[in-house]
Protein backbone atom coordinates (compact mmCIF):
# COMPACT_ATOMS: atom_id res chain seq x y z
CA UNK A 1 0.00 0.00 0.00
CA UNK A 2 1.55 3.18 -1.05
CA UNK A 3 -0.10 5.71 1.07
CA UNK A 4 0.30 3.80 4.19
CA UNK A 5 -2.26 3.96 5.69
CA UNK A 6 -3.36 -0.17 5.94
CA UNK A 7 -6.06 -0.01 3.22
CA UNK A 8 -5.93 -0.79 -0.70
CA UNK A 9 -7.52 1.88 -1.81
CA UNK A 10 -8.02 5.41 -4.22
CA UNK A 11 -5.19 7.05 -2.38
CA UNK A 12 -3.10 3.60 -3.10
CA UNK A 13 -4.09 3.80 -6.93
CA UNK A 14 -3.43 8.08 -7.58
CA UNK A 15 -0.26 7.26 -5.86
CA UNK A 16 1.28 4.61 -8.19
CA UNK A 17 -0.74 6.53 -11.20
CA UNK A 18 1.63 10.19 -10.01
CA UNK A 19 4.85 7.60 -9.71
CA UNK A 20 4.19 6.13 -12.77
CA UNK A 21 3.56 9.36 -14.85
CA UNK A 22 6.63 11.15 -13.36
CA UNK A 23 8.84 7.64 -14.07
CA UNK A 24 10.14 7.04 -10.77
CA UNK A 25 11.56 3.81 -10.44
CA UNK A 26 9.32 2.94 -7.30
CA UNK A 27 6.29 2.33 -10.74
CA UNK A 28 9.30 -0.34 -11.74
CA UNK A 29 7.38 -3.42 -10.63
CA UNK A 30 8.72 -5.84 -12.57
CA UNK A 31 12.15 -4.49 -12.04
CA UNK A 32 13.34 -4.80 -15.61
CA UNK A 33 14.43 -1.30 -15.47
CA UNK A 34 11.57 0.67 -17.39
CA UNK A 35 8.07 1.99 -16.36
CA UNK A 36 6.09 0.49 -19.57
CA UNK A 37 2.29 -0.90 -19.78
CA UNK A 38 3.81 -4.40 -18.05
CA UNK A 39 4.35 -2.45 -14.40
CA UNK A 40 1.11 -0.96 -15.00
CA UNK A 41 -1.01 -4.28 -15.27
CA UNK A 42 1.10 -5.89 -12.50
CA UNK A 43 -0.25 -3.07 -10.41
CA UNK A 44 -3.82 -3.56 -11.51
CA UNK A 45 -3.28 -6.80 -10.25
CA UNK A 46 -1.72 -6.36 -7.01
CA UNK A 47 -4.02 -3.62 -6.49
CA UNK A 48 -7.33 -5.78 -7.06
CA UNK A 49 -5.99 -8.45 -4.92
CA UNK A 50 -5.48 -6.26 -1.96
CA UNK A 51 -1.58 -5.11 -2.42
């Protein structure tokens, strides 16, 4: 969870979605080094199943 705060939830998504737009590494979820369409399905995943 991304905000902290113990829940999966809007604050969790907006955060990855501001990482990911500005390409910080922490939106490198598959760690292959780029912030591409792959990181942001893994998070869609992660995200529905609770982080």
């Amino acid at each position: 969870m991304l905000s902290r705060d113990g829940d999966a939830d809007s604050d969790d998504f907006f955060a990855f979605l501001d990482l990911f737009a500005i390409g910080d590494d922490r939106a490198d979820l598959d760690g292959d080094g780029d912030r591409d369409a792959d990181d942001f399905f893994l998070y869609l995943d992660l995200f529905a199943a609770g982080c």
